[in-house]
Protein backbone atom coordinates (compact mmCIF):
# COMPACT_ATOMS: atom_id res chain seq x y z
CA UNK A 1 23.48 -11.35 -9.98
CA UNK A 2 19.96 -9.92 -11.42
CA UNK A 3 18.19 -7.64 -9.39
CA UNK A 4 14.74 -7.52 -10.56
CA UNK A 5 11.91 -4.66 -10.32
CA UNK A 6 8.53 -5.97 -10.11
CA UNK A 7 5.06 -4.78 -10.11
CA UNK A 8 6.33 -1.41 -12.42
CA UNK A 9 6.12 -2.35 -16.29
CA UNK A 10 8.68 -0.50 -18.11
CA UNK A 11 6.44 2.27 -19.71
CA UNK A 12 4.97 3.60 -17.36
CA UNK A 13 8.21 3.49 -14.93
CA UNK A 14 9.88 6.24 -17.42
CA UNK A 15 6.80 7.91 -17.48
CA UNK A 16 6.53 8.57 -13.48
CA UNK A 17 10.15 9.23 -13.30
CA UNK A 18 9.95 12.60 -15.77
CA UNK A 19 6.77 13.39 -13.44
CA UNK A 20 8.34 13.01 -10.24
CA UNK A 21 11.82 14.46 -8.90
CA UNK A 22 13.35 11.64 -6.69
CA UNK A 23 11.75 8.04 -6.22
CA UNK A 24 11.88 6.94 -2.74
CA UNK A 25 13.40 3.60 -2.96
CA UNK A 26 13.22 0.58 -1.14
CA UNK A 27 15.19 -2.82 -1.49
CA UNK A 28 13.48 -6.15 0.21
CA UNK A 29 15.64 -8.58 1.47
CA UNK A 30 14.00 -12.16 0.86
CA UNK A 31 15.13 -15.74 0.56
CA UNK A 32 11.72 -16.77 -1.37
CA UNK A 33 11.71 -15.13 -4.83
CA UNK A 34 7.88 -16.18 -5.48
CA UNK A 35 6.47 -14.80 -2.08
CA UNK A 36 9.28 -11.89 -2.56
CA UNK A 37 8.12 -10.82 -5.83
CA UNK A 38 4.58 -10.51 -4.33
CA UNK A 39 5.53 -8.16 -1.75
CA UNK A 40 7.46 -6.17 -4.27
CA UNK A 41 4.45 -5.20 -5.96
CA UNK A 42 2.38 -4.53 -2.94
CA UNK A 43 5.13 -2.40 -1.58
CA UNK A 44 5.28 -0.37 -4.92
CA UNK A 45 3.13 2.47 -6.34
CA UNK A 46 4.47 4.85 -8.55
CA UNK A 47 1.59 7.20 -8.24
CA UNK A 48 3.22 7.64 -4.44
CA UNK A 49 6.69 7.81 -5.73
CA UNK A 50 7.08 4.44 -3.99
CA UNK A 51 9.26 1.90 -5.92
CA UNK A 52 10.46 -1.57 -3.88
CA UNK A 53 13.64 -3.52 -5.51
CA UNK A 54 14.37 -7.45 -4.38
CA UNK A 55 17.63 -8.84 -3.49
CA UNK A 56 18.12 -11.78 -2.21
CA UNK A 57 20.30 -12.85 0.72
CA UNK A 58 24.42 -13.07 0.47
CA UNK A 59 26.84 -14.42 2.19
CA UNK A 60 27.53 -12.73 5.36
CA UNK A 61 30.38 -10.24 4.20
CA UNK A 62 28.63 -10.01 0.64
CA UNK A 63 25.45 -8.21 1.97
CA UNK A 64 27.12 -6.38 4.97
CA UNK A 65 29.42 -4.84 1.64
CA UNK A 66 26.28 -3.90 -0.44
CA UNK A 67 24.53 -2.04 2.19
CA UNK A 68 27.38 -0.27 3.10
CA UNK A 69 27.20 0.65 -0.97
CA UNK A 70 23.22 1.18 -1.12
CA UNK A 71 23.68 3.26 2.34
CA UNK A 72 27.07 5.24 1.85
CA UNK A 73 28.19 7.65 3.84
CA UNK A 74 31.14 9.44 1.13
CA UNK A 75 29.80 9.04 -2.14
CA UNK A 76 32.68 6.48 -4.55
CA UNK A 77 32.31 4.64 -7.52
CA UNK A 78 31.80 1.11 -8.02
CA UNK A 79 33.72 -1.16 -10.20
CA UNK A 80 32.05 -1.00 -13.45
CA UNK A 81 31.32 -4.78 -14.01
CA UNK A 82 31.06 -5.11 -10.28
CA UNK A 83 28.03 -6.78 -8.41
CA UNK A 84 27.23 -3.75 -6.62
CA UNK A 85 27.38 -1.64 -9.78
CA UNK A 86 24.86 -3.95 -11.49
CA UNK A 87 22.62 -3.91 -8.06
CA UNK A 88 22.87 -0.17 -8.43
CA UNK A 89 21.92 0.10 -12.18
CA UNK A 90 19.02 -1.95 -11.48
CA UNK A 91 17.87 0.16 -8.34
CA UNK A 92 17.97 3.35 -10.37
CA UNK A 93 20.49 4.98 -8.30
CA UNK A 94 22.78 7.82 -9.47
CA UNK A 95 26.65 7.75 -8.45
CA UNK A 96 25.72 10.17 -5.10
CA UNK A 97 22.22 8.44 -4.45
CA UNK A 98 21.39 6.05 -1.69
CA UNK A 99 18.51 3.61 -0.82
CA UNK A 100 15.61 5.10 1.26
CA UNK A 101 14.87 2.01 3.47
CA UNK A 102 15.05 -1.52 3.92
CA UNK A 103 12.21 -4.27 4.01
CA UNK A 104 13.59 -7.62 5.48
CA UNK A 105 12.44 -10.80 5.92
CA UNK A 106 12.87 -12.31 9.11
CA UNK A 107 13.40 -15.80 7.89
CA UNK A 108 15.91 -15.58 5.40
CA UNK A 109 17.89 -19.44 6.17
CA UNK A 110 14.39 -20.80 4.48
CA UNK A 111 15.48 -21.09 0.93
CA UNK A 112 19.03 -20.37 0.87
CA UNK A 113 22.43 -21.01 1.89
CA UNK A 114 22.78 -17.77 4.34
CA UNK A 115 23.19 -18.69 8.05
CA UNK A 116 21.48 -15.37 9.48
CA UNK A 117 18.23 -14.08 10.06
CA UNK A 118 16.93 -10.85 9.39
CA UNK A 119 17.31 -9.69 12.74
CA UNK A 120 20.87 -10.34 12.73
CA UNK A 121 21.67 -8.20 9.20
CA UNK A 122 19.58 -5.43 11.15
CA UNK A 123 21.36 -5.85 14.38
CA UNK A 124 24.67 -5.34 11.72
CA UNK A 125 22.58 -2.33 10.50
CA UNK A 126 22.10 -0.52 13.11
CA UNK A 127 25.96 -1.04 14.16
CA UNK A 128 27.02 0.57 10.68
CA UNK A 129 24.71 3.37 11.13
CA UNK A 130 25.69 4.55 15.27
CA UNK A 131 29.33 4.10 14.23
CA UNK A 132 28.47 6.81 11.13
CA UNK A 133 29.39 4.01 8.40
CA UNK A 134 26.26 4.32 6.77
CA UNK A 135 23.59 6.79 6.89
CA UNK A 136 20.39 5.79 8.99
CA UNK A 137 17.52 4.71 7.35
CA UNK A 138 14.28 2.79 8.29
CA UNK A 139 14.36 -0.84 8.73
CA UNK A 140 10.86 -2.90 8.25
CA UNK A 141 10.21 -6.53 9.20
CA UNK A 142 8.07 -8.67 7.43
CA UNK A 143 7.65 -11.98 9.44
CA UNK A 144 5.11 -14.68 10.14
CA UNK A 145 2.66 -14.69 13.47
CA UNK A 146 4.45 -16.95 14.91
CA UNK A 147 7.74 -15.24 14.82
CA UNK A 148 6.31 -12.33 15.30
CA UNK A 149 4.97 -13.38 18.77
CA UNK A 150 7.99 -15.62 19.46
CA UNK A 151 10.86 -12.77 19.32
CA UNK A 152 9.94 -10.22 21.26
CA UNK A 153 12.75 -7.86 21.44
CA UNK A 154 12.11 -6.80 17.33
CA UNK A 155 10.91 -3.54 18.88
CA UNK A 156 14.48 -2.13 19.14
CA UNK A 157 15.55 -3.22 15.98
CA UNK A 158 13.40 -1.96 13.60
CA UNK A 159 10.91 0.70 12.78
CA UNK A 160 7.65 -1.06 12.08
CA UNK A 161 6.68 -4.74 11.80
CA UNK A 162 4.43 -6.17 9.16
CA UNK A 163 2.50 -9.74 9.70
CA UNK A 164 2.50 -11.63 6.26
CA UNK A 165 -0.70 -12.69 6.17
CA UNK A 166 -1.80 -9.01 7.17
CA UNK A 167 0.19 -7.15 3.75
CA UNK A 168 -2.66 -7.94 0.78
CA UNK A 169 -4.43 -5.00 -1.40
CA UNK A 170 -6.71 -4.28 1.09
CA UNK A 171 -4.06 -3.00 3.37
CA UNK A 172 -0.69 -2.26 0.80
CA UNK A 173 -2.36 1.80 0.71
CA UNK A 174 -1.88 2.20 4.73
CA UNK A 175 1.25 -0.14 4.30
CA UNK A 176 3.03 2.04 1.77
CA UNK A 177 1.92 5.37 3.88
CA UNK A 178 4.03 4.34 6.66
CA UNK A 179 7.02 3.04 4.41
CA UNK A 180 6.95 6.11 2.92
CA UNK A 181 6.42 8.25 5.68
CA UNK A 182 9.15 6.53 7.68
CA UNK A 183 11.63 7.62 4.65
CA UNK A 184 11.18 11.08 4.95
CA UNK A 185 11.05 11.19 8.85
CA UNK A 186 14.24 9.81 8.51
CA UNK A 187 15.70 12.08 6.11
CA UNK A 188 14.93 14.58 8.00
CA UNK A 189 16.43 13.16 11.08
CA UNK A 190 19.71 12.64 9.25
CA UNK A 191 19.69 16.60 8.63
CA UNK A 192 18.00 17.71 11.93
CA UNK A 193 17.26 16.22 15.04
CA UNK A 194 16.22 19.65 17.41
CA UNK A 195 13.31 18.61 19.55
CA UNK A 196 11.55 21.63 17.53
CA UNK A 197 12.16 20.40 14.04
CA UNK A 198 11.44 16.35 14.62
CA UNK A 199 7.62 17.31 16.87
CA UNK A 200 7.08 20.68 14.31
CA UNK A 201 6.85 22.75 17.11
CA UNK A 202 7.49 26.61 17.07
CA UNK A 203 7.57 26.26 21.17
CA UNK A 204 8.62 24.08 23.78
CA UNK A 205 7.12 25.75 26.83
CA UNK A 206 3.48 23.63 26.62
CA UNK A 207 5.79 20.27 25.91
CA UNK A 208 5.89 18.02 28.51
CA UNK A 209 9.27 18.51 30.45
CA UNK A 210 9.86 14.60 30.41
CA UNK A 211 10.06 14.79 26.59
CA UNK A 212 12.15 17.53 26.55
CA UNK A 213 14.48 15.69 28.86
CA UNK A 214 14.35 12.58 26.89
CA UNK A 215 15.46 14.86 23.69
CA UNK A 216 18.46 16.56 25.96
CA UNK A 217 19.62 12.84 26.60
CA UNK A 218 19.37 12.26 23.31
CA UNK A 219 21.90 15.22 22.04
CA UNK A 220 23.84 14.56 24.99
CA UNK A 221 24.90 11.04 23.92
CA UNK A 222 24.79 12.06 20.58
CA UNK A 223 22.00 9.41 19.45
CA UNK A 224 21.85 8.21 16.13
CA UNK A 225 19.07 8.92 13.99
CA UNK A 226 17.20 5.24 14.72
CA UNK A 227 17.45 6.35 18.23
CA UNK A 228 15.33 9.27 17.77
CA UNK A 229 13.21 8.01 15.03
CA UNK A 230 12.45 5.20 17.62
CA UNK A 231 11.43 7.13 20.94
CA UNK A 232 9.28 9.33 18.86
CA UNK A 233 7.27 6.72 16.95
CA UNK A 234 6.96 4.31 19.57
CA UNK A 235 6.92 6.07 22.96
CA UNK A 236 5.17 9.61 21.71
CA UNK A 237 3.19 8.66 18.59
CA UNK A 238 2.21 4.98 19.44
CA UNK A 239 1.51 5.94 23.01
CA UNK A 240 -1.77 7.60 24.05
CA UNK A 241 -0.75 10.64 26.44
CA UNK A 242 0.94 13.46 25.42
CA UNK A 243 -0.72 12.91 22.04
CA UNK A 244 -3.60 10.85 21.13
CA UNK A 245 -5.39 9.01 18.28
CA UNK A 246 -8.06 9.58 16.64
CA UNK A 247 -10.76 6.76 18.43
CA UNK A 248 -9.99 8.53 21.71
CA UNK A 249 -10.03 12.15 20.33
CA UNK A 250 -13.27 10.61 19.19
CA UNK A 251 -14.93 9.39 22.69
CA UNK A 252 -13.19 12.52 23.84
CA UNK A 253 -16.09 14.65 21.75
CA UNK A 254 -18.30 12.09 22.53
CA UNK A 255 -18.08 11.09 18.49
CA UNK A 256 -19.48 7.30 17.40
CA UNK A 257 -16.48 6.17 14.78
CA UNK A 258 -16.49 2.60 15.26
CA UNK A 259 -20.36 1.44 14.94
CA UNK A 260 -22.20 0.98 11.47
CA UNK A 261 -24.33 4.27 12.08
CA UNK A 262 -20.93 6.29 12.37
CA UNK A 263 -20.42 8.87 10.08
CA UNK A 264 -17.20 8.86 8.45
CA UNK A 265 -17.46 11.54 5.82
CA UNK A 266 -18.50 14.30 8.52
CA UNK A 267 -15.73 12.74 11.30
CA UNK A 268 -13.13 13.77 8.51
CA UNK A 269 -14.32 17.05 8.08
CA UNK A 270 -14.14 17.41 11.88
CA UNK A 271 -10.82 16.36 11.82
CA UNK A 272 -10.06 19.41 9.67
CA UNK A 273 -10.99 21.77 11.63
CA UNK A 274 -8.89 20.46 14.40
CA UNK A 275 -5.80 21.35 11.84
CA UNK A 276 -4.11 23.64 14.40
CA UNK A 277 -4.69 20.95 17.29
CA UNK A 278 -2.99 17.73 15.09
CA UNK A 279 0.56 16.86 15.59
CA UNK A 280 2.97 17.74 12.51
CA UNK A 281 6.36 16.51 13.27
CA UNK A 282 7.77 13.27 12.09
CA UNK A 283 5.81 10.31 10.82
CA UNK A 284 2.83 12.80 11.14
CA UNK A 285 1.01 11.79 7.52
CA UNK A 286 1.00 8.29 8.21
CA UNK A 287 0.46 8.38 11.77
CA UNK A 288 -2.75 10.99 12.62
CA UNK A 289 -2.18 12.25 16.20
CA UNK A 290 -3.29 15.85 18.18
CA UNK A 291 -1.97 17.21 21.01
CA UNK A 292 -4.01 16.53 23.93
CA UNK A 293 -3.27 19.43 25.36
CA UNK A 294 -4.95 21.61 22.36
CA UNK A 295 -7.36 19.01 22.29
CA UNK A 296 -8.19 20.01 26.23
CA UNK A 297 -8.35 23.88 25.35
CA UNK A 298 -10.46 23.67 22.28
CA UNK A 299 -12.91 21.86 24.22
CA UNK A 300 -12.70 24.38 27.15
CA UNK A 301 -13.54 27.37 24.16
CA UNK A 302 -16.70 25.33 23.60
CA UNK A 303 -17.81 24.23 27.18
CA UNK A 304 -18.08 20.74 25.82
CA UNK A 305 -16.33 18.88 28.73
CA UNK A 306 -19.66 19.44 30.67
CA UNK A 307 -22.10 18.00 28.01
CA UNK A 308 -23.34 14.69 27.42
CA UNK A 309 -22.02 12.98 23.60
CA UNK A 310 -25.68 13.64 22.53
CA UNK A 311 -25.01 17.51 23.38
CA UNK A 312 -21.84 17.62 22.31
CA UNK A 313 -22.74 16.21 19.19
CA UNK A 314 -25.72 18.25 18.36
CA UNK A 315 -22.89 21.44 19.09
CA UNK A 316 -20.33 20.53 16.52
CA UNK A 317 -23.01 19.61 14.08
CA UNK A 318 -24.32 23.19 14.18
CA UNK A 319 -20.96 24.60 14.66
CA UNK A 320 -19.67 23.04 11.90
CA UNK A 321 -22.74 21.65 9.48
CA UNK A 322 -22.15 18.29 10.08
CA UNK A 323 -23.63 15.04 10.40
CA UNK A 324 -21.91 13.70 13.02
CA UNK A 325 -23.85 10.77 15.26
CA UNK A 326 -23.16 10.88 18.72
CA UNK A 327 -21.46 7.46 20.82
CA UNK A 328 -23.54 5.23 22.66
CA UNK A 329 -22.90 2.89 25.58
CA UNK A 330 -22.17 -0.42 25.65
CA UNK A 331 -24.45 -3.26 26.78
CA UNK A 332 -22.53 -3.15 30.12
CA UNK A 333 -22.00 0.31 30.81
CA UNK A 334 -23.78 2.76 33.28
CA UNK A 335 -22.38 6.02 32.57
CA UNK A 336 -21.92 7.74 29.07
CA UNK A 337 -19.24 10.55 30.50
CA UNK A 338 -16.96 8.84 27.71
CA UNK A 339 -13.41 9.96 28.21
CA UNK A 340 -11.66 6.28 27.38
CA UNK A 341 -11.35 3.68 24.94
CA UNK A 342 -12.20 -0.14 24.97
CA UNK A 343 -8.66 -1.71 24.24
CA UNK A 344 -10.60 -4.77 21.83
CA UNK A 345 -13.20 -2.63 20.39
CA UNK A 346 -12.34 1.25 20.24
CA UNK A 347 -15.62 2.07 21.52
CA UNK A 348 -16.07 4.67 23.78
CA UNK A 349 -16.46 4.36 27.66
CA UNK A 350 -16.48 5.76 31.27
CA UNK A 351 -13.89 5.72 33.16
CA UNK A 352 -16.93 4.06 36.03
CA UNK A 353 -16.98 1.47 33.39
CA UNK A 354 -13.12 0.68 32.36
CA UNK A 355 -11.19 -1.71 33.46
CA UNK A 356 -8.03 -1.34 33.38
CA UNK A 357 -5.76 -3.23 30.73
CA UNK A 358 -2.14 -4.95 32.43
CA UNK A 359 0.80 -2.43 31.07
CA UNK A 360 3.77 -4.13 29.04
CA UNK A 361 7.05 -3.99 29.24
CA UNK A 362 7.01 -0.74 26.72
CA UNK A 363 5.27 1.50 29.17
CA UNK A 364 6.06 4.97 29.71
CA UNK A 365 5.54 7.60 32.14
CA UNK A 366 3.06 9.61 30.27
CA UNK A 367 1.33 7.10 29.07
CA UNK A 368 -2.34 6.64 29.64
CA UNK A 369 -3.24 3.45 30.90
CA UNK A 370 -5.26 1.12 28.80
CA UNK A 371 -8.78 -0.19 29.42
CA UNK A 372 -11.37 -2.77 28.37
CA UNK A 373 -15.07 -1.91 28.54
CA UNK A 374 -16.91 -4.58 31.36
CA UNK A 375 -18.42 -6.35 28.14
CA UNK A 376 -14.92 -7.09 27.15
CA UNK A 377 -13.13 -7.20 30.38
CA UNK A 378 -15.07 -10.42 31.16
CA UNK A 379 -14.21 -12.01 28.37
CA UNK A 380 -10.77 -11.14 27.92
CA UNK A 381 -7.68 -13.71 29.50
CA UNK A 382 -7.27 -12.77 33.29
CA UNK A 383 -3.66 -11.98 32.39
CA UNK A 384 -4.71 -9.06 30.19
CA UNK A 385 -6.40 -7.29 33.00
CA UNK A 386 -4.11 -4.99 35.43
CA UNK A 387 -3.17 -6.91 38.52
CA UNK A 388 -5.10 -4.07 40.65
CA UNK A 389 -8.49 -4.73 39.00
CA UNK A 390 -8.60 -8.75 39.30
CA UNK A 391 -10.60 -8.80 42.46
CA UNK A 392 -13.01 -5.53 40.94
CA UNK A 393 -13.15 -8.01 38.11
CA UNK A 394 -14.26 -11.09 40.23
CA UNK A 395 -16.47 -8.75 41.72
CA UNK A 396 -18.40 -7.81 38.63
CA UNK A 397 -18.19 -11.26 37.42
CA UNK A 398 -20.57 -12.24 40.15
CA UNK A 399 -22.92 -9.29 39.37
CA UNK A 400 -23.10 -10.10 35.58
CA UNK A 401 -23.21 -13.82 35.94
CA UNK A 402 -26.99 -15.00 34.70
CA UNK A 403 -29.07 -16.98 37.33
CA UNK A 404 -29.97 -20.19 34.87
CA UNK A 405 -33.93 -19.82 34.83
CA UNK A 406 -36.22 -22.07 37.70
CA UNK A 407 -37.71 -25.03 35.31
């Protein structure tokens, strides 16, 4: 079998490698060779110490065997003239080296013989890795739409999901961020999973005890790193609450982000400045969070809770000599005390003006609920709206509907 490295030419590939230390190193597992060796290069950038390898799809005991080999546990040898040994050759790997993560494709029965699908190798996977076969290591899924809306338990299986149509070069820089990212969260996991090391805390006693519970559950059962790296990306980082993103930090300090007239440049330097207020534990470079909490205090230093986003705006320019351009209202709103976000369009709103989003299946206890501006609310499927705000909805259906003029 020929494993073949895309997207790097030759030259330059040595070159990096006497620059850099350790390569992180991904392998993509995809029945189309064409479409696969597109990804390859997309998910590859030396510059980032990035590298992604193809291999396509074995037979059932074949592939379980190699990524016990890419992923082991005890470092052994492989046969010289083996398959594996070739695989490994090709990947770069040294005799104690392992792969940093895994890119599958979730229809791999397409173009080959295999009877599986990607979820099914993961499923394997994660076995391997909570029975301490293998050592734990990020698992991506790139899928079509229509799979990707179709199964809808992928959530447990791997780390993050990518849309096909969605990978290109506009998006590969954010793409490889979070590959990358996801690597070293996990490597770190593998070494250290106290509640103060994974968050990059120095304290607990500001934490919300719910977390901390969650983490005590964790070392009780003796969770495996996938476990972890999955409760704190996707019910901490991914969940407004506890921490929060950057478009409601921003209608938080009553910042425009989203329009035209936004300021970018000066929003970044903000940003900076709330250094000691941004989370730093696992996953934090590719996913930008802060600590509401800190968020709420350094706020409460300025007395900008109280002001209007014109006010608070005109502050943290002086403050901070910046040209910052304060949020505005949408068409539909009354009130510009902005404090949530639209769930379609990020822009700021009220909470006199949200309406509130219908929770999924995903939802957590400290989780904010999610909202929809009254522009957006009546256009949105009545499904998407929370089952409590259907008659408000009616309601200000009526009020916004348009009398059709008297001819």
């Amino acid at each position: 079998m020929k494993l073949r490295r895309k997207g790097v030419r030759p030259v330059l590939f040595k070159y990096v490698i006497k620059i850099y230390i350790k390569m992180i190193k991904y392998i993509l597992i995809d029945d189309e060779v064409d479409k696969g060796d597109g990804f390859i290069r997309l998910f590859t950038n030396p510059l980032k110490e990035l590298e992604t390898h193809f291999l396509p799809p074995q037979e059932w005991k074949a592939q379980r065997k190699y990524i016990e080999n890419l992923l082991q546990k005890k470092n052994f040898k492989a046969k010289s003239k083996s398959d594996i040994a070739k695989i490994r050759s090709e990947i770069g790997l040294s005799e104690n080296q392992r792969i940093d993560g895994i890119i599958l494709d979730f229809r791999l029965d397409t173009k080959s013989e295999v009877d599986y699908k990607g979820n099914s190798i993961a499923q394997e996977i994660r076995n391997l890795s909570t029975e301490k076969i293998i050592v734990d290591c990020p698992l991506i899924l790139l899928a079509d739409m229509k799979d990707l809306n179709k199964f809808h338990n992928l959530d447990n299986l791997f780390d993050i999901k990518f849309a096909k149509h969605e990978v290109d070069r506009k998006t590969a820089a954010d793409a490889q961020n979070k590959i990358i990212d996801l690597a070293k969260g996990y490597h770190l996991l593998n070494k250290d999973k106290k509640i103060k090391s994974v968050l990059g805390i120095e304290k607990t006693d500001w934490i919300d005890e719910r977390i901390i519970e969650k983490f005590d559950v964790h070392k009780r059962k003796k969770s495996a790193s996938h476990e972890y790296a999955r409760f704190v990306l996707k019910e901490i980082i991914e969940k407004n609450g506890v921490l929060i993103d950057e478009y409601l930090l921003a209608a938080r300090l009553g910042v425009d982000i989203v329009t035209p007239k936004a300021d970018r440049k000066s929003w970044d330097k903000l940003k900076e400045h709330l250094s000691d207020c941004s989370y730093k534990g696992v996953f934090s470079n590719a996913w930008q969070r802060w600590w509401m909490s800190k968020i709420s205090d350094w706020m409460r230093e300025r007395s900008l809770g109280s002001k209007s986003p014109k006010e608070q705006v005109a502050q943290l320019n002086k403050e901070f000599g910046l040209k910052l351009k304060a949020a505005e209202k949408t068409e539909k709103s009354r009130s510009n005390e902005f404090w949530v976000i639209c769930k379609s369009t990020k822009r700021p709103i009220a909470l006199e003006d949200a309406v509130i989003a219908a929770k999924d299946v995903s939802s957590v206890a400290w989780e904010e609920d999610e909202h929809y501006s009254i522009d957006e609310a009546l256009t949105v499927d009545v499904k998407e709206i929370h089952p409590m705000e259907r008659e408000r909805l009616k309601k200000i259906k009526k009020l916004n509907t348009l009398k059709r003029p008297k001819k």
